[in-house]
Every structure is written in C-alpha cells, then in structure tokens.
PDB file of N, CA and C in Angstrom:
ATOM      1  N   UNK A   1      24.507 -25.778 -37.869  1.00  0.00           N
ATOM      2  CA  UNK A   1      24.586 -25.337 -36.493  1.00  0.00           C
ATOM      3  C   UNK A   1      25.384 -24.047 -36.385  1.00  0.00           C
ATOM      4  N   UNK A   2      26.428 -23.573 -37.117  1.00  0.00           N
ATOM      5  CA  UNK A   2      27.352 -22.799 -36.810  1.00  0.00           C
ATOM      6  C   UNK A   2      26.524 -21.161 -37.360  1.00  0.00           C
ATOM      7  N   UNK A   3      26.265 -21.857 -38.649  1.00  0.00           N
ATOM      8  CA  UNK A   3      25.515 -20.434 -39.578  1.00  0.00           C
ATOM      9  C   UNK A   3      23.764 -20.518 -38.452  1.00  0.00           C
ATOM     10  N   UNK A   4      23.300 -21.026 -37.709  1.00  0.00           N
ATOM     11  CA  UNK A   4      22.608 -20.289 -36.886  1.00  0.00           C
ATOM     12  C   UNK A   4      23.067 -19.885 -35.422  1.00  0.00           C
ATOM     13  N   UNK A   5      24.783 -20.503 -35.041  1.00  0.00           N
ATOM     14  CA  UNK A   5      25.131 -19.559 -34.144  1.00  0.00           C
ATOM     15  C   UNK A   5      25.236 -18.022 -34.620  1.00  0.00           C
ATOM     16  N   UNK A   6      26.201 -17.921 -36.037  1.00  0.00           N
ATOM     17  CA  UNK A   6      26.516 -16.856 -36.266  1.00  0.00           C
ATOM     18  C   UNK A   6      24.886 -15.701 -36.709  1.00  0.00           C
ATOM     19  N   UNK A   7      24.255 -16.293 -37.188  1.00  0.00           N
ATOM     20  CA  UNK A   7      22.903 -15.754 -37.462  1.00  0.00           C
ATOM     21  C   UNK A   7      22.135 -15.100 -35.806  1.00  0.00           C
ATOM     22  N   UNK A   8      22.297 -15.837 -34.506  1.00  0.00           N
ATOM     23  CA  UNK A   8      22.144 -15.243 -33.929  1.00  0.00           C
ATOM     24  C   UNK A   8      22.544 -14.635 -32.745  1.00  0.00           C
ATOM     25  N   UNK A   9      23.909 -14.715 -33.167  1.00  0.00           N
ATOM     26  CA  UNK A   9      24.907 -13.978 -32.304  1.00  0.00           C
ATOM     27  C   UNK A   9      25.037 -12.141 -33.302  1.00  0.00           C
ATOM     28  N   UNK A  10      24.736 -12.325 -34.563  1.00  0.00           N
ATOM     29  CA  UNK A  10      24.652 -11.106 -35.362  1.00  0.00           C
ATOM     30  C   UNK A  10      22.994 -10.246 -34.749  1.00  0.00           C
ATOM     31  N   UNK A  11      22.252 -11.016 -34.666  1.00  0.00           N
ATOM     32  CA  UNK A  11      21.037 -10.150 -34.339  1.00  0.00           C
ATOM     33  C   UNK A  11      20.872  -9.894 -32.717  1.00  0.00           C
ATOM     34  N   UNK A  12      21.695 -10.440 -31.773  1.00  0.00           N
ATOM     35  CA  UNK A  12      21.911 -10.029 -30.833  1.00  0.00           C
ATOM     36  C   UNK A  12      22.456  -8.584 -30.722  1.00  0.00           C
ATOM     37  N   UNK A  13      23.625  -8.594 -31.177  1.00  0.00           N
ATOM     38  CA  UNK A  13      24.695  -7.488 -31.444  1.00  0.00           C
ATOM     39  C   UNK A  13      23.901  -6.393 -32.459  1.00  0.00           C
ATOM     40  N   UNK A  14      23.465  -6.308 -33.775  1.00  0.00           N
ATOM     41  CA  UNK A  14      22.857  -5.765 -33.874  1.00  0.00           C
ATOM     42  C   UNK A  14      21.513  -5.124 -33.541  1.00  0.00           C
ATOM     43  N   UNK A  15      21.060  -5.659 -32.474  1.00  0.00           N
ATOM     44  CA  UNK A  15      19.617  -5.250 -31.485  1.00  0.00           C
ATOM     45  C   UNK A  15      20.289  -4.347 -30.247  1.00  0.00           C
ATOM     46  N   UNK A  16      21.110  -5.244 -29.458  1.00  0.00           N
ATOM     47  CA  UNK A  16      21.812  -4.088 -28.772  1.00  0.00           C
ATOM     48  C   UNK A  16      22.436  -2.962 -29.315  1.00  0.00           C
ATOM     49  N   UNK A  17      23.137  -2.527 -30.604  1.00  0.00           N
ATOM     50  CA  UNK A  17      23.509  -1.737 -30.890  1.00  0.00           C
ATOM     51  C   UNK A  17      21.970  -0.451 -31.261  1.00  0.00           C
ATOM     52  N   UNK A  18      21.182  -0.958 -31.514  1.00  0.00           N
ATOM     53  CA  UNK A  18      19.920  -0.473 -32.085  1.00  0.00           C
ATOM     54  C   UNK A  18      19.102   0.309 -30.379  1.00  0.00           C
ATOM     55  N   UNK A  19      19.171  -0.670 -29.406  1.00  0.00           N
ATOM     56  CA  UNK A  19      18.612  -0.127 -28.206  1.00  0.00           C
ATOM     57  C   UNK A  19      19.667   0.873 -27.611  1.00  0.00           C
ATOM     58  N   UNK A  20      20.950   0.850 -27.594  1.00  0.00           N
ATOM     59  CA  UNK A  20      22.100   1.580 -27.291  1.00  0.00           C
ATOM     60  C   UNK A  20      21.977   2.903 -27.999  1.00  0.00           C
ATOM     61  N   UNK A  21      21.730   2.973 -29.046  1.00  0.00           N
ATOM     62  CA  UNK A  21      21.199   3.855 -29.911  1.00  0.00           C
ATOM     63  C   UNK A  21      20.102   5.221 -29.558  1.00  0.00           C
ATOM     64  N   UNK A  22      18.899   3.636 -29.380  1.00  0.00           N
ATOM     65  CA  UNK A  22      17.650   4.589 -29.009  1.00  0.00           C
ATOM     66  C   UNK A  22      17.766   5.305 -27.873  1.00  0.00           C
ATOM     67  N   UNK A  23      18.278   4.720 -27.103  1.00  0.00           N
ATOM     68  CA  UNK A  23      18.823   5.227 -25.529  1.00  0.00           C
ATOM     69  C   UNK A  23      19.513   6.635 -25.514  1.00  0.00           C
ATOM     70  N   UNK A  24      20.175   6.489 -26.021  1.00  0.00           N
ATOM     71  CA  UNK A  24      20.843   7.894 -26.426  1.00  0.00           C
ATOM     72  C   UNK A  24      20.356   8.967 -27.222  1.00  0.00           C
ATOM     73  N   UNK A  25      19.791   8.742 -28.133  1.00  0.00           N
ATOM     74  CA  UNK A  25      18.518   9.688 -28.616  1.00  0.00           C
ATOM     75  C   UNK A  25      17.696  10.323 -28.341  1.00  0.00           C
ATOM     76  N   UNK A  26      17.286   9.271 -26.794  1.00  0.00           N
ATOM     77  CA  UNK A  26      15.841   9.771 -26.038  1.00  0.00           C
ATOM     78  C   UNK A  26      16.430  10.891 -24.635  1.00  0.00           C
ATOM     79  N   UNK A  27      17.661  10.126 -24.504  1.00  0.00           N
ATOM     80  CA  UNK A  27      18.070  10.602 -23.000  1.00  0.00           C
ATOM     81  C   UNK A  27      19.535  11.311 -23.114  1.00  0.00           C
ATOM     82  N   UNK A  28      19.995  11.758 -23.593  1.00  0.00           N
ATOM     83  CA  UNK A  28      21.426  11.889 -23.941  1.00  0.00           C
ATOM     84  C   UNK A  28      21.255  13.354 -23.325  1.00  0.00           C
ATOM     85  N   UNK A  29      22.184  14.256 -22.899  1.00  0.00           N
ATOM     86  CA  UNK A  29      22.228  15.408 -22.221  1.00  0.00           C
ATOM     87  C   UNK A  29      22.705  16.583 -23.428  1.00  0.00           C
ATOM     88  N   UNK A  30      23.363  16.229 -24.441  1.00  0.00           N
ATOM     89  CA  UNK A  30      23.837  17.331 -25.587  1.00  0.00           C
ATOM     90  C   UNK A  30      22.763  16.784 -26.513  1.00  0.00           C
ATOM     91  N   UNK A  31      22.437  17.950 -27.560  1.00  0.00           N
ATOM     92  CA  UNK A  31      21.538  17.882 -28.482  1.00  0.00           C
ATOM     93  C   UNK A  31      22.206  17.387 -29.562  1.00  0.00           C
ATOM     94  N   UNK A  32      23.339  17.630 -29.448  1.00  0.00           N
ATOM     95  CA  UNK A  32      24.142  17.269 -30.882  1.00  0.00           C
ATOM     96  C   UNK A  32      24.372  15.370 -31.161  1.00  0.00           C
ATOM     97  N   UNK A  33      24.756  15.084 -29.875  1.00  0.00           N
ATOM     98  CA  UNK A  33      24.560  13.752 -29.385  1.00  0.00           C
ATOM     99  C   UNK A  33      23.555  13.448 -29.895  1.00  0.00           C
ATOM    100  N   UNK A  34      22.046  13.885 -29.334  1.00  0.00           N
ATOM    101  CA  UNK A  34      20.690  13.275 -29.963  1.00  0.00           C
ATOM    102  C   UNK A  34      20.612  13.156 -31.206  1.00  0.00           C
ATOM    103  N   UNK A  35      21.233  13.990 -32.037  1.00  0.00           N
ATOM    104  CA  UNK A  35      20.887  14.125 -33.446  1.00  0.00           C
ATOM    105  C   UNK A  35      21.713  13.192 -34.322  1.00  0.00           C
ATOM    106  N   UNK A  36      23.313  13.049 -33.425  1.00  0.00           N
ATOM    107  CA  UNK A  36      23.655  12.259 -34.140  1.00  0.00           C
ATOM    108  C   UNK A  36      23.420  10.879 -33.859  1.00  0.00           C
ATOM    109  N   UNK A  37      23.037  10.141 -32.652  1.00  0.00           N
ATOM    110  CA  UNK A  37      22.068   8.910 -32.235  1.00  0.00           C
ATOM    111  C   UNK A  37      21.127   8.898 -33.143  1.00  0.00           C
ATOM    112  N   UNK A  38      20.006   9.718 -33.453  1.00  0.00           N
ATOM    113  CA  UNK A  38      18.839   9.775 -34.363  1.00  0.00           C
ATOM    114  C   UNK A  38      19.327   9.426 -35.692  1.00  0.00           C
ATOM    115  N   UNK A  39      20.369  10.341 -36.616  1.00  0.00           N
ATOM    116  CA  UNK A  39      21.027  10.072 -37.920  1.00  0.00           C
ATOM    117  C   UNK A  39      21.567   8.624 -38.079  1.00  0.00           C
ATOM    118  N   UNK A  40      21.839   8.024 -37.030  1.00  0.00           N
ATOM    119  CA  UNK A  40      22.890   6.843 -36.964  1.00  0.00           C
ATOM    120  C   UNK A  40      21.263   5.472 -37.075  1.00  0.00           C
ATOM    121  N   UNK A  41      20.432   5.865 -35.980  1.00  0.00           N
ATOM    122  CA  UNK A  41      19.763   5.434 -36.323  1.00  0.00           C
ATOM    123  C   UNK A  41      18.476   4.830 -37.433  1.00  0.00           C
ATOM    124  N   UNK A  42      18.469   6.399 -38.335  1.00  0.00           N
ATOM    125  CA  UNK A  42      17.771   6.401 -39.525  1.00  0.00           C
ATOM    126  C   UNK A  42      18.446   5.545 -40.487  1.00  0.00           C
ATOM    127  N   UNK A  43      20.070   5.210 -40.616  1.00  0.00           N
ATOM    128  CA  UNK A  43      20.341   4.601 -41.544  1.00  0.00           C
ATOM    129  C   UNK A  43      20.177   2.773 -41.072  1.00  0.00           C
ATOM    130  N   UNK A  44      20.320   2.785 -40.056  1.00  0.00           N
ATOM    131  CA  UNK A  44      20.011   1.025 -39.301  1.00  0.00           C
ATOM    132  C   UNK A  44      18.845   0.483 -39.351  1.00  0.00           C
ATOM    133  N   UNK A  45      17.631   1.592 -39.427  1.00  0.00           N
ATOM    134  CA  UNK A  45      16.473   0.969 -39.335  1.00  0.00           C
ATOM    135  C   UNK A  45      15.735   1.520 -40.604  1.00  0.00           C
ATOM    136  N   UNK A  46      15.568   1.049 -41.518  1.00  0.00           N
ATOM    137  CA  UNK A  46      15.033   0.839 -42.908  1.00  0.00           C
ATOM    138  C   UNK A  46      13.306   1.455 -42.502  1.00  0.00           C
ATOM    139  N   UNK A  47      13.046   2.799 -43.158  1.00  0.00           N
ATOM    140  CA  UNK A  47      11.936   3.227 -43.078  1.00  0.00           C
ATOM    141  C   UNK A  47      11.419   4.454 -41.788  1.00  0.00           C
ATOM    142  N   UNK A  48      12.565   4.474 -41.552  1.00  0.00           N
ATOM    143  CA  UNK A  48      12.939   5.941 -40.490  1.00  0.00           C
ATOM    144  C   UNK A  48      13.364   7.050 -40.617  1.00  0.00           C
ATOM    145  N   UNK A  49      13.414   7.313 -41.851  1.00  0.00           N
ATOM    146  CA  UNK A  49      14.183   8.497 -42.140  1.00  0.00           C
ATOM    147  C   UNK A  49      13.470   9.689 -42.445  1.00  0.00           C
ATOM    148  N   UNK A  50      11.826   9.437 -42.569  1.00  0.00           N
ATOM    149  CA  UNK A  50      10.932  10.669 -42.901  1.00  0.00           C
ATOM    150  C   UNK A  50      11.244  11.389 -40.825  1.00  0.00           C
ATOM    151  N   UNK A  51      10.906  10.264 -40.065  1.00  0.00           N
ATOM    152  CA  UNK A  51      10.543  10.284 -39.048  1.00  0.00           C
ATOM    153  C   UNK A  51      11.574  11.264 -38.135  1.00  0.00           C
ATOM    154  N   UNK A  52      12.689  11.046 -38.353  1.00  0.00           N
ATOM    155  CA  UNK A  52      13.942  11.350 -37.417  1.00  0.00           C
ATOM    156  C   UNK A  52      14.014  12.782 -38.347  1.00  0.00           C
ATOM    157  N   UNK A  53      13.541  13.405 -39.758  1.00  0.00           N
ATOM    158  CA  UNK A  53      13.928  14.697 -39.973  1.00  0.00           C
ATOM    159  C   UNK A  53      12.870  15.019 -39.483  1.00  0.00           C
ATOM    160  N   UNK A  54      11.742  15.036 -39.518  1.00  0.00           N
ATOM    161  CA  UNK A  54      11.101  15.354 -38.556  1.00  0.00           C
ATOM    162  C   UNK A  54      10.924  16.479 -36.896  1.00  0.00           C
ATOM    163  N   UNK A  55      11.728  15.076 -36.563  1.00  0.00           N
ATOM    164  CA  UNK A  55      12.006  15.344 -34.937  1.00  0.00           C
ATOM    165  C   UNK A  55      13.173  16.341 -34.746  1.00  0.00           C
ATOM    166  N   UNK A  56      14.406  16.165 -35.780  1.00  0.00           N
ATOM    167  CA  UNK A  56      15.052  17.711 -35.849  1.00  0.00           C
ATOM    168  C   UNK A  56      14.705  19.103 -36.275  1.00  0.00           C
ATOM    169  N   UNK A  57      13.727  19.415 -36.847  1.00  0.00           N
ATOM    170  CA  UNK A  57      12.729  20.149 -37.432  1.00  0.00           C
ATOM    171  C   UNK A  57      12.086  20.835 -36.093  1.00  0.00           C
ATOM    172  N   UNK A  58      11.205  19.870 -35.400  1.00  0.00           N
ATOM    173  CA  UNK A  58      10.543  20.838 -34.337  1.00  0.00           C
ATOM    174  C   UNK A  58      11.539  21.245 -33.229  1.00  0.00           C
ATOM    175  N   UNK A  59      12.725  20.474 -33.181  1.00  0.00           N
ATOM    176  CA  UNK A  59      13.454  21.173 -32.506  1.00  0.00           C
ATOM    177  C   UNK A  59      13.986  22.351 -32.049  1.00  0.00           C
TER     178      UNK A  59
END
C-alpha cells in the first residue's frame, strides 16, 4: 500500500513539474526563460532533445 502511495504521489509531482514546464516554454514573456524551460525539459522527457534544438535554431 505505501510503495503505491509513494509511486503515485511521485508521478503526480513529477507530471506537474513537466506541465509547469511546458507552460513556460510556450508562454513565458523572456526568451531566455523559454529556452531554459525547453533545456530543462529535454532532459525530463527521454527522446526530446533532437526536438527542443530544433526550436532554438529557428529562433
């Protein structure tokens, strides 16, 4: 019971940290902000990292 509280009290917290994230990436008012939301994000989400150099590129 406890190791699936803690199991999903961790993917809570880590999902909000992940949407908190994206949020700021998409909408954030400094660019530097975006980029570093985007960087922070490439390392959290496994298979994002072609994607986010990318998006600093056409910038």
């Amino acid at each position: 019971m406890a190791i699936g509280l803690l199991s999903t009290v961790a993917a809570v917290f880590y999902g909000g940290t992940i949407s908190i994230l994206a949020l700021t990436a998409t909408f954030a008012r400094r660019r530097t902000l975006r980029r570093e939301a985007r960087s922070t994000l490439a390392v959290l989400v496994p298979g994002r990292l072609a994607e986010s150099q990318h998006v600093d590129r056409v910038q």
